[in-house]
Structures are given as structure tokens and as C-alpha cells.
Protein backbone atom coordinates (compact mmCIF):
# COMPACT_ATOMS: atom_id res chain seq x y z
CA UNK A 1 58.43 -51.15 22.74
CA UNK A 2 59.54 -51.60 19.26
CA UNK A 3 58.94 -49.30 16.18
CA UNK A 4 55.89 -51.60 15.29
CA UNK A 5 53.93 -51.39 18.32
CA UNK A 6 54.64 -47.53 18.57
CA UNK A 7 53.25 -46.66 15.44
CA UNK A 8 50.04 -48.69 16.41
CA UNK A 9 49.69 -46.89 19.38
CA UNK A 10 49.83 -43.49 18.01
CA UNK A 11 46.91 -44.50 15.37
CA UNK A 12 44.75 -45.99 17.82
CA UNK A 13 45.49 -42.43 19.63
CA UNK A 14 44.50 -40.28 16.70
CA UNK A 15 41.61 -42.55 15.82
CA UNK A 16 40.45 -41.71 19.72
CA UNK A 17 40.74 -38.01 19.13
CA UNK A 18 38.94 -37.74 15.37
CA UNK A 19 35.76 -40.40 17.35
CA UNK A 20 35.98 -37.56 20.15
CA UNK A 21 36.13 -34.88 17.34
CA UNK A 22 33.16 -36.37 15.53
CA UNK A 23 31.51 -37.61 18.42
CA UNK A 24 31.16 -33.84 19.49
CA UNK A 25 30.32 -32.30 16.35
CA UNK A 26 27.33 -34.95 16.12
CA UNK A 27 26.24 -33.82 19.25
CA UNK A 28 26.41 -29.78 19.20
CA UNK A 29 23.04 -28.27 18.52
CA UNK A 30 21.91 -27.78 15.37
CA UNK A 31 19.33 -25.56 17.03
CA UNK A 32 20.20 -21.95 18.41
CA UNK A 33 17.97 -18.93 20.62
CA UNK A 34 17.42 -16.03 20.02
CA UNK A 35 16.79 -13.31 22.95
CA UNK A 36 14.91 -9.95 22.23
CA UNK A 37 14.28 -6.59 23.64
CA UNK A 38 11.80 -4.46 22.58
CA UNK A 39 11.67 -1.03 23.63
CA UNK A 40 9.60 1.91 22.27
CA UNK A 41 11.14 6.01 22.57
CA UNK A 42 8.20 8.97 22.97
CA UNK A 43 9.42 11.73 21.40
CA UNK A 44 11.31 13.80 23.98
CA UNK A 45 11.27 11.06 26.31
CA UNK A 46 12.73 7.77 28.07
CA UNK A 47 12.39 4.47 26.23
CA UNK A 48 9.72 2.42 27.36
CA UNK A 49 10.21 -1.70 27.72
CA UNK A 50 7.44 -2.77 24.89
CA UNK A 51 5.33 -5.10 27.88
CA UNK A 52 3.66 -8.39 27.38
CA UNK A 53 3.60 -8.06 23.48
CA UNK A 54 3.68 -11.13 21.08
CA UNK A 55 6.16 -11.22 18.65
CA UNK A 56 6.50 -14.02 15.77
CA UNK A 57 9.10 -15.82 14.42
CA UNK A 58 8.76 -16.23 10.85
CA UNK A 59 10.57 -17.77 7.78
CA UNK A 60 9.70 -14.90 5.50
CA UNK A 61 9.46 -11.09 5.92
CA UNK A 62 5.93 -10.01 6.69
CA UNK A 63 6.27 -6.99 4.05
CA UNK A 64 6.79 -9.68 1.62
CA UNK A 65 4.08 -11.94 2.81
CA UNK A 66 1.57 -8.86 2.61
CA UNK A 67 2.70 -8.60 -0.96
CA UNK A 68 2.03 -11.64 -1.53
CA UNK A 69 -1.36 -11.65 -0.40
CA UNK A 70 -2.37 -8.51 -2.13
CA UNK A 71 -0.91 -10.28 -5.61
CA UNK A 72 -3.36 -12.69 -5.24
CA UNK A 73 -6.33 -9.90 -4.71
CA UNK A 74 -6.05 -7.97 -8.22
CA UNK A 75 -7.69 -4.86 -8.67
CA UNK A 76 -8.69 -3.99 -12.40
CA UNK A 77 -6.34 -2.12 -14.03
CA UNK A 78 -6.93 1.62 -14.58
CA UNK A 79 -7.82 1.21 -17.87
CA UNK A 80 -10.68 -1.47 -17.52
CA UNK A 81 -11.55 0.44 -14.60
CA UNK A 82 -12.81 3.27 -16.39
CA UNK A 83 -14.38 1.18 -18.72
CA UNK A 84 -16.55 -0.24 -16.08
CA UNK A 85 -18.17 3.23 -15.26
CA UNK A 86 -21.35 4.55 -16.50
CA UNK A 87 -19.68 7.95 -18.43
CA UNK A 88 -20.05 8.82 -21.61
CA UNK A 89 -17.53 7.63 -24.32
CA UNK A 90 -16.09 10.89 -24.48
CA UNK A 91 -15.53 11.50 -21.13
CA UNK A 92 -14.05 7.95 -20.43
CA UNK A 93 -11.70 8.76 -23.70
CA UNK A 94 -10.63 11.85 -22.18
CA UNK A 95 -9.57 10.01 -18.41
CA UNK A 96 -7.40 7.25 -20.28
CA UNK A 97 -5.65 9.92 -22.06
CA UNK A 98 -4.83 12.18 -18.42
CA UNK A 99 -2.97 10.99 -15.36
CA UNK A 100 -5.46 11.45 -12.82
CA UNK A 101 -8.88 10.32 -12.11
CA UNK A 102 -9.86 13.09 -9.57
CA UNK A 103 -12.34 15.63 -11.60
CA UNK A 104 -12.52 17.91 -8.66
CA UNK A 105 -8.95 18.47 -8.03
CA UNK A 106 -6.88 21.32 -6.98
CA UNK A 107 -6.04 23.48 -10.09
CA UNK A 108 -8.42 20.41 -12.86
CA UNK A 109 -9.65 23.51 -14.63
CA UNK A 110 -6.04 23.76 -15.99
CA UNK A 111 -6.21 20.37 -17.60
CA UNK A 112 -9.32 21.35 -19.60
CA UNK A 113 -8.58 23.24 -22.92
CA UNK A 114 -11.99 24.58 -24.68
CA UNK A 115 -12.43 21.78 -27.00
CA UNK A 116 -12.16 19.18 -24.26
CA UNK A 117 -15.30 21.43 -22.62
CA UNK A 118 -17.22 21.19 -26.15
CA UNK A 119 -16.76 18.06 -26.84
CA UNK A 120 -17.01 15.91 -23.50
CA UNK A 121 -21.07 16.07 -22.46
CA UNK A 122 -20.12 16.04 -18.40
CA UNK A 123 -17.67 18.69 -18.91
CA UNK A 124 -20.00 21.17 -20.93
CA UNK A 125 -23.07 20.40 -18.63
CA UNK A 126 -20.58 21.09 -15.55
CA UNK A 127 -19.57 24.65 -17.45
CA UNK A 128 -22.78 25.44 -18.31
CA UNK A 129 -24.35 24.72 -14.75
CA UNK A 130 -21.57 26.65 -12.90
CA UNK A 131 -22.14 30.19 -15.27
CA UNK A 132 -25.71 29.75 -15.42
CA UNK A 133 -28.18 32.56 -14.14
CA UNK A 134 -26.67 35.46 -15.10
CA UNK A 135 -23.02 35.46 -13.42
CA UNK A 136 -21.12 35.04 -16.52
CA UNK A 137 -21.68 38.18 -18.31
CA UNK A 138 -21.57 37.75 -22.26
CA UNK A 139 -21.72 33.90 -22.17
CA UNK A 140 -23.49 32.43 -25.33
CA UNK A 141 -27.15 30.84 -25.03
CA UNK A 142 -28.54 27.76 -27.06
CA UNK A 143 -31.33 29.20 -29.22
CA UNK A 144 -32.75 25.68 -30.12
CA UNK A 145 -34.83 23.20 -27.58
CA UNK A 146 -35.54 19.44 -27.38
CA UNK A 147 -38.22 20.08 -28.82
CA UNK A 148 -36.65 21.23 -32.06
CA UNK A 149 -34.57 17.95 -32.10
CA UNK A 150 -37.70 16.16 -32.77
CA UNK A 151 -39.76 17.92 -35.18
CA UNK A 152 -37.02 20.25 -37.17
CA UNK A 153 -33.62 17.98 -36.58
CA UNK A 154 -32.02 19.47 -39.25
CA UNK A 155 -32.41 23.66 -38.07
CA UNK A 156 -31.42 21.64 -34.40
CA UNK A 157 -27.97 19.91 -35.58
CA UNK A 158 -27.08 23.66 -37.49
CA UNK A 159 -28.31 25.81 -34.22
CA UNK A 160 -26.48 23.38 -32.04
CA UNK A 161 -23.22 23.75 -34.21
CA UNK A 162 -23.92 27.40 -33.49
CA UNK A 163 -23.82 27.34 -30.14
CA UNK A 164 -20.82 25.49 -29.33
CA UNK A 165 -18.64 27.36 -31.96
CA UNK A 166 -19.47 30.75 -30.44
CA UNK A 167 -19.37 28.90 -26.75
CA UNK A 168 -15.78 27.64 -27.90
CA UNK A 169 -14.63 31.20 -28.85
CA UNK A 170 -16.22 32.50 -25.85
CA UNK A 171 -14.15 29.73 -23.51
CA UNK A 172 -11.13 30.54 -25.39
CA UNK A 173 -11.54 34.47 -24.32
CA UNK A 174 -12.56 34.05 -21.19
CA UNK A 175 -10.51 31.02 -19.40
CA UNK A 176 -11.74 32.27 -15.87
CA UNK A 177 -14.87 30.90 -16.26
CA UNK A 178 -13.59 27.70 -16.27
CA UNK A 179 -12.71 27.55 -12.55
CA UNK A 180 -14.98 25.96 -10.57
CA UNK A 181 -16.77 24.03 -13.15
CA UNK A 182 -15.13 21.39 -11.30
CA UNK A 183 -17.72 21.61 -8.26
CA UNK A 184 -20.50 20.57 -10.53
CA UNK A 185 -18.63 17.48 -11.41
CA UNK A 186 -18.77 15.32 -8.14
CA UNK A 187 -21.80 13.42 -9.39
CA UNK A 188 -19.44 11.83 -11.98
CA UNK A 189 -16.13 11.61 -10.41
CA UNK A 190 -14.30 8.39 -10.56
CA UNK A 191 -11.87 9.04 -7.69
CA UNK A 192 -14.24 8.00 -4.83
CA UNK A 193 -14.88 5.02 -6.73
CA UNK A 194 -10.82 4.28 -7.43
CA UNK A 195 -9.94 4.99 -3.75
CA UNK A 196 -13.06 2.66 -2.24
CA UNK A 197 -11.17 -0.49 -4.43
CA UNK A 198 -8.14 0.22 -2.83
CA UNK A 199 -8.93 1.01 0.44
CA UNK A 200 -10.92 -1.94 0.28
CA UNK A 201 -8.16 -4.25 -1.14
CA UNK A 202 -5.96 -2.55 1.84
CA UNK A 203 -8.59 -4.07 4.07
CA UNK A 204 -8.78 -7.67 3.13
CA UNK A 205 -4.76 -7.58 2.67
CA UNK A 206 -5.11 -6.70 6.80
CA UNK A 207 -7.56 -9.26 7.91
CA UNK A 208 -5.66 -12.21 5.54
CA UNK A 209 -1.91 -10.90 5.99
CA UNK A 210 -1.85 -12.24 9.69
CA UNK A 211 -3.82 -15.61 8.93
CA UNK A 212 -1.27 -16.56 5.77
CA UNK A 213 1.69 -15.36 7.99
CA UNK A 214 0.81 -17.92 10.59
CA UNK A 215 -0.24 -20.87 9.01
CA UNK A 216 2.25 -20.59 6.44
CA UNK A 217 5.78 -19.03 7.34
CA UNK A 218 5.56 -18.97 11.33
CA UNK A 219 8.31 -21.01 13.22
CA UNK A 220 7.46 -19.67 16.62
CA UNK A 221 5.88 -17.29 18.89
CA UNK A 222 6.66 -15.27 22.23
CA UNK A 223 5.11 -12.89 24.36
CA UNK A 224 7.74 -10.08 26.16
CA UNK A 225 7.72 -10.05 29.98
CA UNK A 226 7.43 -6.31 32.06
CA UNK A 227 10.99 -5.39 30.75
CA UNK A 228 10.24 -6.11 27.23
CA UNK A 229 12.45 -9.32 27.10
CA UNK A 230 12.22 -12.49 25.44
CA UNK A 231 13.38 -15.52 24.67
CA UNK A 232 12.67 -18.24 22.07
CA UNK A 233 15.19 -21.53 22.79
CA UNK A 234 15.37 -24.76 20.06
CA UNK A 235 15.15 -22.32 17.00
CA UNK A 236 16.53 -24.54 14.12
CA UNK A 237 19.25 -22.87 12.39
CA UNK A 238 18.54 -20.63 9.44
CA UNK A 239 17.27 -17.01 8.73
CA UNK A 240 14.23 -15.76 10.05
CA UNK A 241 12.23 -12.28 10.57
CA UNK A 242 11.04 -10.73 13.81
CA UNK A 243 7.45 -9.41 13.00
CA UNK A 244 4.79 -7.96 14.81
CA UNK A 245 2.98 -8.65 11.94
CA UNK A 246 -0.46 -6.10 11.63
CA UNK A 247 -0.39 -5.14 15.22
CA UNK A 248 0.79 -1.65 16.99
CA UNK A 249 3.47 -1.25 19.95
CA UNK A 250 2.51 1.73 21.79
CA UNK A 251 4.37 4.45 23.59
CA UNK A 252 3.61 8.01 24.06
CA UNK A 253 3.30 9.29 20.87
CA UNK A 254 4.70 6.72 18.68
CA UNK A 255 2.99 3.52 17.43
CA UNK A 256 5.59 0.87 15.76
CA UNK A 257 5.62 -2.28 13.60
CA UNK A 258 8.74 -4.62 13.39
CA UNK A 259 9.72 -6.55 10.60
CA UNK A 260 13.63 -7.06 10.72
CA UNK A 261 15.58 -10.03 9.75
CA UNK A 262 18.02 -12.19 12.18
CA UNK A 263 20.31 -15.09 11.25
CA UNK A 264 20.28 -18.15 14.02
CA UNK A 265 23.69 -19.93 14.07
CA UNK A 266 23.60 -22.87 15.26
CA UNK A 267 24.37 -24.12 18.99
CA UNK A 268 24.54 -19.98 19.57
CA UNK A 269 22.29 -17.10 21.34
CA UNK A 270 21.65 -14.31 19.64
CA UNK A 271 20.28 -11.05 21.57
CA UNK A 272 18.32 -8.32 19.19
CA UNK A 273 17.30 -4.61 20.32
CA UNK A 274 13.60 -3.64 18.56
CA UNK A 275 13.86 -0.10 18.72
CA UNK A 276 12.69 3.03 17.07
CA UNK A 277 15.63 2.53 14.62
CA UNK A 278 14.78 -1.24 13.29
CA UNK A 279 11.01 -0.51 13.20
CA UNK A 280 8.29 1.32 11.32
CA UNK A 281 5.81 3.52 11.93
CA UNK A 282 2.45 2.61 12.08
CA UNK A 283 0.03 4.33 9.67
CA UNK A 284 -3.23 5.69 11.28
CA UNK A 285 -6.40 4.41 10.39
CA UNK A 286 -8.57 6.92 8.27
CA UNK A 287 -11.37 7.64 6.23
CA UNK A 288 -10.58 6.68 2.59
């Protein structure tokens, strides 16, 4: 064979191997599985195989998605909040100016200073109603009436200056008698109010979470057998997150919620463990 026919021979050989080459690239999977197994540890005992559970396969984290839906649910910021309740001026002045909303807090009496008690109409009703009939001994009395305001406004405004002047001096001297002024003021507290929007924000952000999570981001879905295994086969290459999404895995003592992120090569398996460590805890349902 001469030099001519050699070198033809050993192209059409290479141009067999890079066809084979390229021929099996084209037909590898672009698709990968993924096998799970979920398992759920009591405190101060065995794991348990998390049974006939459905767990979803989605394209973006379910935190994230949650977020997402509670973006699009605004509540009013704190500031139009309180401009929304029926309070006087003085009062709503007063809660934009403090860091809480709660008027019958642990310890509010500490927050009040005497002219805050003059000045704001809840708070001096609230003082007033909690040392009335006698138990404050010494505690300054109005000496003018409605009445007064009416048909001698003039002596009223002067009298009423009175009053709150000496009352001032007398809160000043006697800061006890501030504490529990705060149980007359649960008529006019805005925290129930602040915690009802959120709790019921929290709400619809649990009944839509799931629905957007499906329709939107999920890839596919599969239910654990009586060991806690699954499997999901054809999973197109890419990044993806495990989620329970809103629902509870039980086990003794412990109630979990998964959320954690796995990357699919492709033409590969990859096997996960859902465990105590990779989940979170579920928060119990309460009261708001």
C-alpha cells in the first residue's frame, strides 16, 4: 500500500471515531433523576422513613416564591397605618414618634413622661380612670365642669390650665401612679389591629403560596413509598428545589418543611437525604 492510500485510510479512520464520538454525545441524555429519602428524627429517638408524602420539584425555592407572593399583598406602612385609626391627633403624633404600637405593654408606663400624660387625651383619661375613687392619695381634682365650658369658657380654659399644671407637678412627684394606667388603655390600642393585618396577610400568603408554586415553578411531583424513597426519572438538566411546600412531615415530636436546592447533571442520578439537618421546623398554628 503506498504512502497515498495509507494516509487515506487513517482519515477515513479518525473521521469513523469523531462520527462515533459525536454520534454518542448526540445521544446521551440531556435529562437526569434524582432519588430521595426522607426521613424524620423524634427527639431521643430512631429516624422514621417520612411515608407516602408528596414532594415537588420546583424551579425556584419555595421561601422565595412565598416572598414573592406576599410582595404582591402590601400591607400599609406603619405610618399610614396609624393614620387610618380613629385616635386623636395627639395620640397618633405620639405612636409615629415611639417604636412600638402595643399601649399595654410590659414596662409602657416607662415610655410616658408627664407631659406626654397632659397632653395626649387617651393617655390622661387612662391616668385619671386608673387613680380615680380615692386610691391615689393627694392627686389633683378638676374644679370646672362641662357645663362651665359652655356658659363661662373663659373661667373653663383658666381652671382647666389649673388643673393640668398642678396634675403635671403631681405626675412628676409621684411616677408610681403611672403604672397601670396602661390597663385602661385596651379600648384604644393599635396592636390588635397591627397583628390582625399581618396575621391575616400570613394567611392569604398560605392559601396562594402553594397555588403560584404549582402553576408557575413546578417541574414535577412524587409521592415517597413505606421507606420514604423516591424517585423522579427524565428531569431535564438544571437546578431545582425539593419543597414540601406549606405542608408538615410528622414524627414524634417534630413537624418539618423542606426547601433545599439540588443540581441535576445530565445523563446522571442523583440520591438526596431530607433529614432533620436540610429541613425546617414547622411553626405551630396560633391565635394571633
Amino acid at each position: 500500500m503506498n504512502t497515498l492510500s495509507k494516509r487515506a485510510s487513517l482519515l477515513a479512520l479518525a473521521s469513523s471515531v469523531l462520527l462515533a464520538c459525536c454520534l454518542r454525545a448526540q445521544s446521551a441524555p440531556a435529562t437526569g433523576t434524582l432519588d430521595l429519602t426522607a426521613r424524620i428524627t423524634p427527639t431521643a429517638a430512631r429516624p422514621e422513613p417520612v411515608r407516602q408524602f408528596t414532594f415537588y420539584i420546583l424551579t425556584k425555592s419555595y421561601d422565595e416564591i412565598a416572598k414573592e407572593v406576599e410582595s404582591a399583598d402590601v400591607i400599609p406602612p406603619r405610618d399610614q397605618f396609624i393614620d387610618g385609626l380613629k385616635l386623636s391627633p395627639e395620640l397618633k403624633i405620639w405612636l409615629k414618634g415611639h417604636d412600638t404600637l402595643d399601649l399595654m405593654m410590659p414596662d409602657f408606663d416607662k415610655l410616658l413622661t408627664p407631659d406626654d400624660i397632659i397632653h395626649v387625651p387617651e393617655f390622661l383619661l387612662a391616668y385619671q380612670r386608673s387613680n380615680s375613687g380615692g386610691v391615689t392619695n393627694g392627686l389633683p381634682k378638676p374644679r370646672f365642669t362641662e357645663a362651665d365650658k359652655k356658659d363661662h369658657p373663659e373661667k373653663y380654659e383658666k381652671m382647666k390650665a389649673e388643673y393640668l399644671s398642678s396634675l403635671k407637678k403631681f405626675i412628676g412627684l409621684n411616677p408610681s401612679t403611672v403604672s397601670g394606667m396602661e390597663l385602661e388603655l385596651d379600648g384604644v390600642n393599635p396592636q390588635r389591629k397591627w397583628a390582625q393585618l399581618h396575621s391575616d396577610q400570613q394567611r392569604r400568603v398560605q392559601r396562594l403560596a402553594p397555588d403560584v408554586a404549582q402553576t408557575k415553578y413546578l417541574v414535577a411531583k412524587t409521592d415517597t413509598d413505606l421507606d420514604g424513597r423516591a424517585s423522579v426519572q427524565g428531569l431535564p438538566a438544571g437546578n431545582y428545589w425539593i419543597s414540601s411546600l406549606s405542608l408538615d412531615a410528622n414524627a414524634g415530636d417534630r413537624r418539618l418543611r423542606w426547601d433545599v436546592p439540588v443540581s441535576i447533571p445530565p445523563g446522571q442520578t442523583v440520591r438526596i437525604e431530607l433529614t432533620n439537618l436540610n429541613a425546617l421546623e414547622a411553626h405551630t398554628t396560633s391565635a394571633p
